[in-house]
N, C-alpha and C. Protein backbone atom coordinates (compact mmCIF):
# COMPACT_ATOMS: atom_id res chain seq x y z
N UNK A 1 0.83 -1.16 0.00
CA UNK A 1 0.00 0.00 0.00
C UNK A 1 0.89 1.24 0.00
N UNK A 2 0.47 2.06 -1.10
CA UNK A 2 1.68 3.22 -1.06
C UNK A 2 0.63 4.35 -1.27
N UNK A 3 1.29 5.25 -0.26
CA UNK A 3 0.40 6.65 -0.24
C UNK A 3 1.38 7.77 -0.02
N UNK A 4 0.81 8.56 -0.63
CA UNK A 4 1.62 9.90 -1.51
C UNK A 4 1.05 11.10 -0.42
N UNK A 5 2.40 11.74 -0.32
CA UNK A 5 2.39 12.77 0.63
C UNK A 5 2.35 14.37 -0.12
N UNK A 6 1.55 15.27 -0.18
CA UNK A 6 1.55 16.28 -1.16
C UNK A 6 2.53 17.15 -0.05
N UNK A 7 3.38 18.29 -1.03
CA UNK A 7 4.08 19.26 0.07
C UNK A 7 3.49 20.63 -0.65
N UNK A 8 3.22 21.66 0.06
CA UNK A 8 2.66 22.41 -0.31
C UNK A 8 4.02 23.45 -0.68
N UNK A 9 4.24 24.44 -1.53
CA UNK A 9 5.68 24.90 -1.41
C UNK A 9 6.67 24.79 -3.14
N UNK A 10 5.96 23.40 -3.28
CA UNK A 10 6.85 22.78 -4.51
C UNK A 10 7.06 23.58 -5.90
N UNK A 11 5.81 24.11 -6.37
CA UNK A 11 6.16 25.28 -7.71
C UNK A 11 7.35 26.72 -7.14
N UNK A 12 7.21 26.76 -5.95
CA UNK A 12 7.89 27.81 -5.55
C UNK A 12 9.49 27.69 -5.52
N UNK A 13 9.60 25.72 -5.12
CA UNK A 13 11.11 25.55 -4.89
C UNK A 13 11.49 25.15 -6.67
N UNK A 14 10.89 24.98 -7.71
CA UNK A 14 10.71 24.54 -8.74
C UNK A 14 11.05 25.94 -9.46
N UNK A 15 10.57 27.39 -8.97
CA UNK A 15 10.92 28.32 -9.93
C UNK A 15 12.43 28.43 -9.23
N UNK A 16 13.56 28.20 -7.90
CA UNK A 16 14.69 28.25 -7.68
C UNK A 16 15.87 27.48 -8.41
N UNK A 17 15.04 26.69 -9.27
CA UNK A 17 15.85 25.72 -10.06
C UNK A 17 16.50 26.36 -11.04
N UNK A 18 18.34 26.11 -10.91
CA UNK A 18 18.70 26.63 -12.56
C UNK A 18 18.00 25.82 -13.45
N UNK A 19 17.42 24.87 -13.52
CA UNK A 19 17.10 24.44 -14.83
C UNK A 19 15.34 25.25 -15.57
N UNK A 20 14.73 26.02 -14.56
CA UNK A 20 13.83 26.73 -14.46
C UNK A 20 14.53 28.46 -15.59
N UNK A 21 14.49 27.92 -17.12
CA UNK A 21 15.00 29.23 -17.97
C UNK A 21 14.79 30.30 -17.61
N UNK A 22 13.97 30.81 -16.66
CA UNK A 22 13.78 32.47 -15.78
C UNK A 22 14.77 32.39 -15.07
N UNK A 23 15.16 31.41 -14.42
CA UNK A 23 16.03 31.51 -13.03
C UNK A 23 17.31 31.83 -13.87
N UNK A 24 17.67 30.90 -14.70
CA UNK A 24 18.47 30.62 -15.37
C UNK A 24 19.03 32.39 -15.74
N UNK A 25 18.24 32.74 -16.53
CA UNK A 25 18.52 33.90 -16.83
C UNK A 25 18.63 34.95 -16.36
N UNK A 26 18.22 35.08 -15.11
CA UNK A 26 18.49 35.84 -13.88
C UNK A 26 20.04 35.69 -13.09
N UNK A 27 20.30 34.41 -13.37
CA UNK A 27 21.34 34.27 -12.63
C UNK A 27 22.73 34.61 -13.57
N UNK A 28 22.52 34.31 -14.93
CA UNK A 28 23.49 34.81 -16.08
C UNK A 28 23.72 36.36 -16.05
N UNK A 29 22.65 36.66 -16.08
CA UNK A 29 22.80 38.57 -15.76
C UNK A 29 23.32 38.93 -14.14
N UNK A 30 23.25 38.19 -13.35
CA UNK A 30 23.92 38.71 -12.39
C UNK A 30 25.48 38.16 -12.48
N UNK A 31 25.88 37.15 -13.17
CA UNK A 31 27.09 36.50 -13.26
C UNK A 31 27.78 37.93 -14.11
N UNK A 32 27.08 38.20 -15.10
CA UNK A 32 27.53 38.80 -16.34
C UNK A 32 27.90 40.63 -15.41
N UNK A 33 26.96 40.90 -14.28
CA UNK A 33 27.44 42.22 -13.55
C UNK A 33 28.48 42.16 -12.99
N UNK A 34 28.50 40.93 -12.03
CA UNK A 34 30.01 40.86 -11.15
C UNK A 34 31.20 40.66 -12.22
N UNK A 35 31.13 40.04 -13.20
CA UNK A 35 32.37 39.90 -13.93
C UNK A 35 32.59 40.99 -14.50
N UNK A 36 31.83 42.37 -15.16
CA UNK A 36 31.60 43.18 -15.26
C UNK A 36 32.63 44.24 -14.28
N UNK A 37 31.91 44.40 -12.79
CA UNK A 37 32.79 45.04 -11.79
C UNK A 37 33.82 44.11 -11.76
N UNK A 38 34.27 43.31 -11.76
CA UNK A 38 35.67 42.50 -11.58
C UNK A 38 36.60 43.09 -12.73
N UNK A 39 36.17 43.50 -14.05
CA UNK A 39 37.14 43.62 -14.99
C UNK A 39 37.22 44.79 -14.72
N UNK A 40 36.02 46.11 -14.58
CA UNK A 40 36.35 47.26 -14.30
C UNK A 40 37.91 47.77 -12.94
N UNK A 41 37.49 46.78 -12.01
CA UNK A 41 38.37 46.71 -10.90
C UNK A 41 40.17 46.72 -11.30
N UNK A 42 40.18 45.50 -11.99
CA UNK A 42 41.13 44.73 -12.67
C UNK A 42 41.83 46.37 -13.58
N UNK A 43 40.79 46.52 -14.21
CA UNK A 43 41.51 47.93 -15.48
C UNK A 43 41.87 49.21 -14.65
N UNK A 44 41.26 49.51 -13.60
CA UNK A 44 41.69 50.72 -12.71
C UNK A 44 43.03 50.11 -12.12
N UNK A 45 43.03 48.99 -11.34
CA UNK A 45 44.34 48.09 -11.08
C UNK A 45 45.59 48.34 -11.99
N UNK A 46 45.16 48.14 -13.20
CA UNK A 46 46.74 48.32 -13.88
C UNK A 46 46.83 49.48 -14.03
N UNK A 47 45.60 50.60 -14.29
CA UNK A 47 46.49 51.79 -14.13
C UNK A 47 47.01 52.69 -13.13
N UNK A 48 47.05 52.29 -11.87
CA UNK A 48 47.51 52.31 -10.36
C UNK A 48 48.84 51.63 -10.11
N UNK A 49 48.36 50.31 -10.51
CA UNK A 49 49.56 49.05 -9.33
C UNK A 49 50.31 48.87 -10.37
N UNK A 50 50.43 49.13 -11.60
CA UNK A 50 51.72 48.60 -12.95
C UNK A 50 52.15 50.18 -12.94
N UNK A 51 52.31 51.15 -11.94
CA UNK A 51 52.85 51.96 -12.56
C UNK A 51 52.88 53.08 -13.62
N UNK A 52 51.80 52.42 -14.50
CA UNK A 52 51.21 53.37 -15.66
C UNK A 52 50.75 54.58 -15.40
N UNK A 53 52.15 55.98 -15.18
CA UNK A 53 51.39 56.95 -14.70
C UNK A 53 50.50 57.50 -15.75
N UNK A 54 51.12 57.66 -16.93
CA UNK A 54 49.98 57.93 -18.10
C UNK A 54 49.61 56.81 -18.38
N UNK A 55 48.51 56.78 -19.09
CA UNK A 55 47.75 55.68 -20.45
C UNK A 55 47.40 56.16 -20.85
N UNK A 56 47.82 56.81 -22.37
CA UNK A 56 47.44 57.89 -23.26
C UNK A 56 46.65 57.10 -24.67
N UNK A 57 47.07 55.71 -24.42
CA UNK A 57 46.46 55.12 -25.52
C UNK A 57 45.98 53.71 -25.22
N UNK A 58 45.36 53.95 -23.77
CA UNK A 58 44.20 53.07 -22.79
C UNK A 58 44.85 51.93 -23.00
N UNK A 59 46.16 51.25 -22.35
CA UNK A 59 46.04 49.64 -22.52
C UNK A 59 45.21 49.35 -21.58
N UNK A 60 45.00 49.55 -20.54
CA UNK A 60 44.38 49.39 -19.04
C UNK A 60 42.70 48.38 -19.54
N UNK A 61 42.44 49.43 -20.67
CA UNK A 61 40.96 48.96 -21.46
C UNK A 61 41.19 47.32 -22.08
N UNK A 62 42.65 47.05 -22.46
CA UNK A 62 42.60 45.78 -22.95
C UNK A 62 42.22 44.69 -21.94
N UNK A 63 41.75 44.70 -20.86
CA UNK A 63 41.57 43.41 -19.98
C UNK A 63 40.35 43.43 -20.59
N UNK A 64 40.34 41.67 -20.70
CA UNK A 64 39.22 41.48 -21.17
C UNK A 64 37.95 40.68 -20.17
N UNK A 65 36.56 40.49 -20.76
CA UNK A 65 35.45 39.55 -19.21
C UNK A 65 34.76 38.99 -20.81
N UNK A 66 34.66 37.68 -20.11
CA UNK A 66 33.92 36.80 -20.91
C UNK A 66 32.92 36.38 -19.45
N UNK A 67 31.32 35.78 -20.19
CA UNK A 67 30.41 34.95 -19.33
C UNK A 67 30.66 33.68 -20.06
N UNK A 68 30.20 32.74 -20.00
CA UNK A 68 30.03 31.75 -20.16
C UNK A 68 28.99 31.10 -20.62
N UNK A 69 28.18 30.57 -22.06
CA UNK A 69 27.12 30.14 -22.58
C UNK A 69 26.73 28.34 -21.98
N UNK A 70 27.23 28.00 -22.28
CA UNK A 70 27.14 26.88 -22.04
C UNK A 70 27.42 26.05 -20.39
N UNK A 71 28.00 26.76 -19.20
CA UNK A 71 27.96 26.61 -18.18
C UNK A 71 27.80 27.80 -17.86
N UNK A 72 27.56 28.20 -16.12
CA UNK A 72 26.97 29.48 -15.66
C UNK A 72 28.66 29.56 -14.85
N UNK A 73 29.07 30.62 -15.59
CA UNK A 73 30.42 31.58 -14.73
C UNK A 73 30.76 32.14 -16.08
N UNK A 74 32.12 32.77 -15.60
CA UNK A 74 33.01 33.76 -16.50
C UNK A 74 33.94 33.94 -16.29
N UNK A 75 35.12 34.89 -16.53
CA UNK A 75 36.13 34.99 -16.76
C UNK A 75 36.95 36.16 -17.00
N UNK A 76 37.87 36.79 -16.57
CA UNK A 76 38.80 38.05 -16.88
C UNK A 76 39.37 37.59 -16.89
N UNK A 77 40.60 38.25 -18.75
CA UNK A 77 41.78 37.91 -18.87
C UNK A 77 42.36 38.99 -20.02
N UNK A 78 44.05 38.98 -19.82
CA UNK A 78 44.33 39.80 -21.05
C UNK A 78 45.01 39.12 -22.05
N UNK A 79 44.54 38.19 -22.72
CA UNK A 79 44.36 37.82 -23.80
C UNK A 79 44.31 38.38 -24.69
N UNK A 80 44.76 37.69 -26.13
CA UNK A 80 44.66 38.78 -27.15
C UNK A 80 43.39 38.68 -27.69
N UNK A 81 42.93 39.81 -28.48
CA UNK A 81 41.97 39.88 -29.15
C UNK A 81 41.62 39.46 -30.38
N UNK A 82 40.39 38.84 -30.88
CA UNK A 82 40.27 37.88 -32.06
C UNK A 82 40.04 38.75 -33.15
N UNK A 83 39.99 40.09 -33.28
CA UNK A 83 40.37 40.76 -34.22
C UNK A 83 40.60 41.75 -33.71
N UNK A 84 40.77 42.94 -35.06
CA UNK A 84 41.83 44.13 -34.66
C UNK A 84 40.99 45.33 -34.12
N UNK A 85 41.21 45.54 -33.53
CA UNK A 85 40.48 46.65 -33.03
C UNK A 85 40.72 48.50 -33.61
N UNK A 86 40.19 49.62 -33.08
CA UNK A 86 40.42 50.80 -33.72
C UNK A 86 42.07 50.62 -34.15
N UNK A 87 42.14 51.79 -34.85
CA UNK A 87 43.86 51.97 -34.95
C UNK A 87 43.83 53.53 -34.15
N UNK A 88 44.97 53.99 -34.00
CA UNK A 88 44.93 55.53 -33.37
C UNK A 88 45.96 56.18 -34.39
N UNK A 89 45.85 57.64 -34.28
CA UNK A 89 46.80 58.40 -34.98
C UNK A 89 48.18 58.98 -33.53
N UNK A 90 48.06 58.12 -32.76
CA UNK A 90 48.96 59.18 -31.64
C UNK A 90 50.40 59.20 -31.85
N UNK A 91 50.84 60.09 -31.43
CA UNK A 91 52.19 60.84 -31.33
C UNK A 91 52.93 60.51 -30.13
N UNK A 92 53.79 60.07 -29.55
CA UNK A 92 54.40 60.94 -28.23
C UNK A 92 54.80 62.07 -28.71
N UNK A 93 54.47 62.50 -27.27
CA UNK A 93 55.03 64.27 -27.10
C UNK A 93 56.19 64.38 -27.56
N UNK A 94 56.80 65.07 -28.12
CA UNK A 94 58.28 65.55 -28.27
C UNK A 94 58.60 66.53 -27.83
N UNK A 95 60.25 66.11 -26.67
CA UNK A 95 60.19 67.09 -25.41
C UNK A 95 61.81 68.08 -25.86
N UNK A 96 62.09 67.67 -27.35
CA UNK A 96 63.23 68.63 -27.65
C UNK A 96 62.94 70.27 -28.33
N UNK A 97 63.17 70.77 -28.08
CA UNK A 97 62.84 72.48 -28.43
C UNK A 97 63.30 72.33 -29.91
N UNK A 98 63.00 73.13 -30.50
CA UNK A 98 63.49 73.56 -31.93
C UNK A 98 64.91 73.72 -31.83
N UNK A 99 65.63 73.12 -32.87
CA UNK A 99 66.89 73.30 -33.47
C UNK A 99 68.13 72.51 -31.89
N UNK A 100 67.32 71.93 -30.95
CA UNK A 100 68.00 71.55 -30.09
C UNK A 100 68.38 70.14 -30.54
N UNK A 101 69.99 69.67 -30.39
CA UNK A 101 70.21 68.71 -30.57
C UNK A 101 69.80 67.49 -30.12
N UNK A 102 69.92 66.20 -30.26
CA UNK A 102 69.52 65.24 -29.85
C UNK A 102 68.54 64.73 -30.13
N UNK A 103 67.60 63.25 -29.72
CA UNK A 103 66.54 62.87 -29.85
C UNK A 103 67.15 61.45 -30.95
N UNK A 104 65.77 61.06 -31.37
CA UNK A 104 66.30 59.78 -32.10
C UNK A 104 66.20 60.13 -33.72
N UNK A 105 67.28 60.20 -34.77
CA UNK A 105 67.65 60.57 -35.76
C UNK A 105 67.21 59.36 -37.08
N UNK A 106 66.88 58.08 -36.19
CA UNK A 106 66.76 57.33 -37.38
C UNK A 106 65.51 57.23 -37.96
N UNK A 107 64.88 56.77 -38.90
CA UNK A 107 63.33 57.05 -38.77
C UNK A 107 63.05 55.84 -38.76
N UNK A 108 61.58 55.98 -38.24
CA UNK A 108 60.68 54.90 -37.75
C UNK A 108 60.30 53.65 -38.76
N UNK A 109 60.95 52.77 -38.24
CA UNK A 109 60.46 51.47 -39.27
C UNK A 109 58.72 50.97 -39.58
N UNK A 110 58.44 50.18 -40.39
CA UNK A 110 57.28 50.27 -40.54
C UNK A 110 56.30 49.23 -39.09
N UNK A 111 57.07 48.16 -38.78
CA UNK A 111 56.64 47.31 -37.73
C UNK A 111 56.60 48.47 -36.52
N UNK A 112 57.50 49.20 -36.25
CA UNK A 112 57.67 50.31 -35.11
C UNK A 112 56.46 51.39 -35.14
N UNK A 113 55.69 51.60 -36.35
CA UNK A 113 54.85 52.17 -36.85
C UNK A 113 53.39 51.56 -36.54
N UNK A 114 53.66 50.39 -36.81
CA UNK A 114 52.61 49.98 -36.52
C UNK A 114 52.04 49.99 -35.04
N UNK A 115 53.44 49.01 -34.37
CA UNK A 115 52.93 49.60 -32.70
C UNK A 115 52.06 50.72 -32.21
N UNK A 116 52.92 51.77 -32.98
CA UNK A 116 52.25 52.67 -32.31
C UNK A 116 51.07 53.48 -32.66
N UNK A 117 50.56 52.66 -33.88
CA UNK A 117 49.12 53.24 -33.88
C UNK A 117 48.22 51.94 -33.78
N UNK A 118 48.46 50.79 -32.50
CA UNK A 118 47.63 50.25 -32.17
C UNK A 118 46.29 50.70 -31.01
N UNK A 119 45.51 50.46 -30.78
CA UNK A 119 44.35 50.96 -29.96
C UNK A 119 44.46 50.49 -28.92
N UNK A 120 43.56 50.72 -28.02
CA UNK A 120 43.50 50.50 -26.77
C UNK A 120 42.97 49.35 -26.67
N UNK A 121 41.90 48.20 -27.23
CA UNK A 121 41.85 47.25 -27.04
C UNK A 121 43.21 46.20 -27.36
N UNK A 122 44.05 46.56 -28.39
CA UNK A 122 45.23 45.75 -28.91
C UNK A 122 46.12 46.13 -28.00
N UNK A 123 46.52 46.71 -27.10
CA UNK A 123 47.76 46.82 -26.24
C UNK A 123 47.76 45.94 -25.36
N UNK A 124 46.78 44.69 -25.44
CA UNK A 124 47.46 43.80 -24.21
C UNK A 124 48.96 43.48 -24.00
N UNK A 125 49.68 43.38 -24.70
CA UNK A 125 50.84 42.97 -24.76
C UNK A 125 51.62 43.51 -23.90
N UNK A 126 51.39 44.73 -23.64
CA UNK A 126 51.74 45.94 -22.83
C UNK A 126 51.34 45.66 -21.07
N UNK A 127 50.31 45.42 -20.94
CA UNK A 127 50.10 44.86 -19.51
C UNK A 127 50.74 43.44 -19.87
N UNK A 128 50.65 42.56 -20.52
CA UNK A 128 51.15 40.97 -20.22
C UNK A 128 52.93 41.56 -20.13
N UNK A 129 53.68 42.73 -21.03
CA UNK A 129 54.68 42.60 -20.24
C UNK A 129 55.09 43.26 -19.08
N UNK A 130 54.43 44.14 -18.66
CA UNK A 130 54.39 44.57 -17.40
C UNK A 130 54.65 43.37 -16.05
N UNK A 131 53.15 42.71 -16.59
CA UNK A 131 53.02 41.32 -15.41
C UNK A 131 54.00 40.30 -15.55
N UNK A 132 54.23 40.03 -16.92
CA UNK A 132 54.99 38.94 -16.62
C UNK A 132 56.61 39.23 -17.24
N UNK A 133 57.24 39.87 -16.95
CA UNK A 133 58.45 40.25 -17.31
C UNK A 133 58.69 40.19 -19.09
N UNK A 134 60.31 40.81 -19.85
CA UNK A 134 60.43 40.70 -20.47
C UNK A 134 62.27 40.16 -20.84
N UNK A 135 62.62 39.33 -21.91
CA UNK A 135 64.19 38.87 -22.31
C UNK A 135 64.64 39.82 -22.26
N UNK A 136 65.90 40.13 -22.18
CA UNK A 136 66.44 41.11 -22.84
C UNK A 136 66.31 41.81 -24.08
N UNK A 137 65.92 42.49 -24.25
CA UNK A 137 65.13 43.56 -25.77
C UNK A 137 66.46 43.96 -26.55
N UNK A 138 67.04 43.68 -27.56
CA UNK A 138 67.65 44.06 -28.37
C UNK A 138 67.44 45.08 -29.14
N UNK A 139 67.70 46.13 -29.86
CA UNK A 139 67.16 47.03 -30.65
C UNK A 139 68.17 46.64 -32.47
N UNK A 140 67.80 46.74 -33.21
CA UNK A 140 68.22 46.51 -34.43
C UNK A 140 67.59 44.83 -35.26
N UNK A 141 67.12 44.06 -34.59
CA UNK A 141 66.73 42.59 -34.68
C UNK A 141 65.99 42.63 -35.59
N UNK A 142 65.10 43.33 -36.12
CA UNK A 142 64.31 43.11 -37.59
C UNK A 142 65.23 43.72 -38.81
N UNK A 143 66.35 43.96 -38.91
CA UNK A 143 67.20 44.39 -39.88
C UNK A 143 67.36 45.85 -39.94
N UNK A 144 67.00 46.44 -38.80
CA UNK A 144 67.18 47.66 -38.90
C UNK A 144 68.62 48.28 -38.41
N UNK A 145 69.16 49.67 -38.44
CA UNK A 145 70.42 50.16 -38.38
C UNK A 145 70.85 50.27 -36.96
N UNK A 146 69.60 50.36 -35.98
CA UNK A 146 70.29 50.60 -34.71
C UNK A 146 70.63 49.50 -34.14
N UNK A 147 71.29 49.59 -33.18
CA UNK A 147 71.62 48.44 -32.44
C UNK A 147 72.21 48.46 -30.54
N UNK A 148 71.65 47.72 -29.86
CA UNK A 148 71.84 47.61 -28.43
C UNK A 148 71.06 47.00 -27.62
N UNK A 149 71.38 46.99 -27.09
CA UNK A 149 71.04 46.34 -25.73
C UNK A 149 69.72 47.66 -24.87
N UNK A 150 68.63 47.01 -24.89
CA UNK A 150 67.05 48.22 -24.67
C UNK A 150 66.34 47.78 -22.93
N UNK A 151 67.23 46.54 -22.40
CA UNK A 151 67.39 46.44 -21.08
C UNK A 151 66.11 45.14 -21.27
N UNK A 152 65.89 45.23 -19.92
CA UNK A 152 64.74 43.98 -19.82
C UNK A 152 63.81 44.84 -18.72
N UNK A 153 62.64 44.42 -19.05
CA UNK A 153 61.45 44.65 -18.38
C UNK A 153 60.97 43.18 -16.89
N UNK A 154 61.22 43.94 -15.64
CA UNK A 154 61.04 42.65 -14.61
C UNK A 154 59.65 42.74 -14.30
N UNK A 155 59.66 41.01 -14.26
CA UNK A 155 58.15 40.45 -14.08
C UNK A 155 57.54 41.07 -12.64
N UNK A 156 56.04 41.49 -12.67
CA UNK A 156 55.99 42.09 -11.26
C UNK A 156 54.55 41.25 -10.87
N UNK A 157 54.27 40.32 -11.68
CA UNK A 157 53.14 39.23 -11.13
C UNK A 157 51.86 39.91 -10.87
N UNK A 158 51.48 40.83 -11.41
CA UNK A 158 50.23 41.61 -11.06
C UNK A 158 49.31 40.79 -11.79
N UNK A 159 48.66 40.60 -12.61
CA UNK A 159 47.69 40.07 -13.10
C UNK A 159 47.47 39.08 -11.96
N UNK A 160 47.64 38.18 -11.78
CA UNK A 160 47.62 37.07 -11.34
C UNK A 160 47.18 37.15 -9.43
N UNK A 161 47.79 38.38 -8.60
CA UNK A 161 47.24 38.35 -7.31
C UNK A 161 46.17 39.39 -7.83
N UNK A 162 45.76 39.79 -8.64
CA UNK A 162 45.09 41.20 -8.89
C UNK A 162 43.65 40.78 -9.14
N UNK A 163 43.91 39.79 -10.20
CA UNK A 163 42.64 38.67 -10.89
C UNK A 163 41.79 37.62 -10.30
N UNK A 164 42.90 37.27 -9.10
CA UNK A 164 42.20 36.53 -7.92
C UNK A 164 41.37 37.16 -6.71
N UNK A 165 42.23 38.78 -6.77
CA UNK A 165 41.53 39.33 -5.91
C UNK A 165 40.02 39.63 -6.02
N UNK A 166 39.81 40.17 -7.17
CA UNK A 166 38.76 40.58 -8.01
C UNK A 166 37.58 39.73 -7.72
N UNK A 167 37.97 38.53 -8.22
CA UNK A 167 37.07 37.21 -8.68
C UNK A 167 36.53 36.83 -7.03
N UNK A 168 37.34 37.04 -6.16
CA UNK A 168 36.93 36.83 -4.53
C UNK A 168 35.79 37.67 -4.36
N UNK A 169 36.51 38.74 -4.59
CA UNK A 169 35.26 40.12 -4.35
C UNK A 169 33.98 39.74 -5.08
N UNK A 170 34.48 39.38 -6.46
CA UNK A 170 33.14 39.02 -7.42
C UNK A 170 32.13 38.20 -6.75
N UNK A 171 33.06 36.88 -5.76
CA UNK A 171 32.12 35.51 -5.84
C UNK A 171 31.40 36.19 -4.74
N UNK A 172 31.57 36.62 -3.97
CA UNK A 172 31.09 37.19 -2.84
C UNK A 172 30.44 38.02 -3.36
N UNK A 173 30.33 38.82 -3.93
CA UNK A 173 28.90 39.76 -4.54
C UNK A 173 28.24 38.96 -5.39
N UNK A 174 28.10 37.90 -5.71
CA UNK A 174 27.37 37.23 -6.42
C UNK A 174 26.90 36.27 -5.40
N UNK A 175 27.30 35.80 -4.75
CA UNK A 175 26.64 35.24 -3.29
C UNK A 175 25.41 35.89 -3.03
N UNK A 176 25.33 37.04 -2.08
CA UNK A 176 24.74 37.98 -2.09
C UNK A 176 23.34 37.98 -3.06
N UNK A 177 23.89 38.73 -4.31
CA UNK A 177 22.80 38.92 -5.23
C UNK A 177 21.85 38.08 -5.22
N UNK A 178 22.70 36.05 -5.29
CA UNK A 178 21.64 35.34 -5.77
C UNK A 178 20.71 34.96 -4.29
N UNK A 179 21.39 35.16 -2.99
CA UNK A 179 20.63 35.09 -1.64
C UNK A 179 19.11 36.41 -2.20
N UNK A 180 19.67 37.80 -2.53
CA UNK A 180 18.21 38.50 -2.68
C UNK A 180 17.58 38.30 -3.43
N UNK A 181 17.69 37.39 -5.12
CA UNK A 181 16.67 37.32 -5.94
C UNK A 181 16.13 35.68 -5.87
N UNK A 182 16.77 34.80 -4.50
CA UNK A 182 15.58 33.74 -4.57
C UNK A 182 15.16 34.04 -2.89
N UNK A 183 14.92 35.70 -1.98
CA UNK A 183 14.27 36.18 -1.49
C UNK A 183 12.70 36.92 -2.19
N UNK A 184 13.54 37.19 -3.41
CA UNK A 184 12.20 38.00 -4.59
C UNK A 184 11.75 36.79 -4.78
N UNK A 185 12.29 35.59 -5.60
CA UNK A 185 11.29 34.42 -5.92
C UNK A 185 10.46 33.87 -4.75
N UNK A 186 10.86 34.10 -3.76
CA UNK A 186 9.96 33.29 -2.71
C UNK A 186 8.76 33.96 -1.50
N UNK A 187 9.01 35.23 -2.49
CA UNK A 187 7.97 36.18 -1.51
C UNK A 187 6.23 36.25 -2.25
């Protein structure tokens, strides 16, 4: 003899379900805010803790936030980008006076050219060498006339305690969020 116990409650614990596509989608948009403030965090970060007293041509903007389609999370990283982004026309300043000697006499190769009218989404390279050090930089290595020794850039590991920090802060505001919107579902 089998007898069935009704619980009163059940559509209510039924709309808390990720598999419930409202919930679902509630919870992607709040994933998609915190990763959101995590990358914003992350981009003020490098232009503070790397030193970057200027960023005249925004690498800071290259960190990138992905969500996640197919499982529920996301991701900050500075990765490169799957295509090219703006180009810029910028200059550095030039700090020699008229007719004053000095400065650099050779002219700008075309790869050297290019650098520098990459955009602010394409400068990851620029924070990845910040964070993670650089060889010794040679100058003349694509066949050009100059030549020396351009020093090395030391690794200072920022990404990496910076990105964890973030993502802590994140999980913990996403804690939170999803505690008040299955308070809204259950009221």
């Amino acid at each position: 003899m089998a007898s069935t116990v009704e619980i009163e409650g059940i559509p209510q614990l039924e709309k808390l379900l990720i598999s419930d596509p409202k919930m679902e989608t509630r919870v992607r948009a709040l994933i998609r805010k915190v990763i959101k403030n995590a990358r914003n965090q992350l981009a003020a970060s490098a232009r503070s803790g790397l030193g970057m007293k200027s960023d005249p041509r925004g690498a800071a903007q290259s960190v990138r936030r992905s969500v996640y389609k197919a499982v529920l999370g996301g991701q900050v990283n500075i990765l490169s980008s799957r295509r090219a982004g703006r180009r810029t026309s910028y200059e550095p300043q030039r700090t020699l006076q008229p007719g004053q000697r000095g400065g650099n006499r050779v002219p700008r190769g075309r790869r050297t050219q290019d650098m520098m009218s990459y955009g602010s989404h394409d400068r990851q390279m620029v924070i990845r060498w910040l964070s993670n050090g650089t060889d010794d930089r040679e100058a003349g290595t694509r066949g050009g006339r100059l030549h020396g020794n351009r020093g090395r850039i030391a690794a200072r590991g920022w990404f990496g305690r910076a990105s964890e920090q973030s993502l802590q802060k994140a999980s913990e505001e996403l804690v939170k969020l999803i505690d008040e919107e299955i308070q809204k579902v259950m009221q």
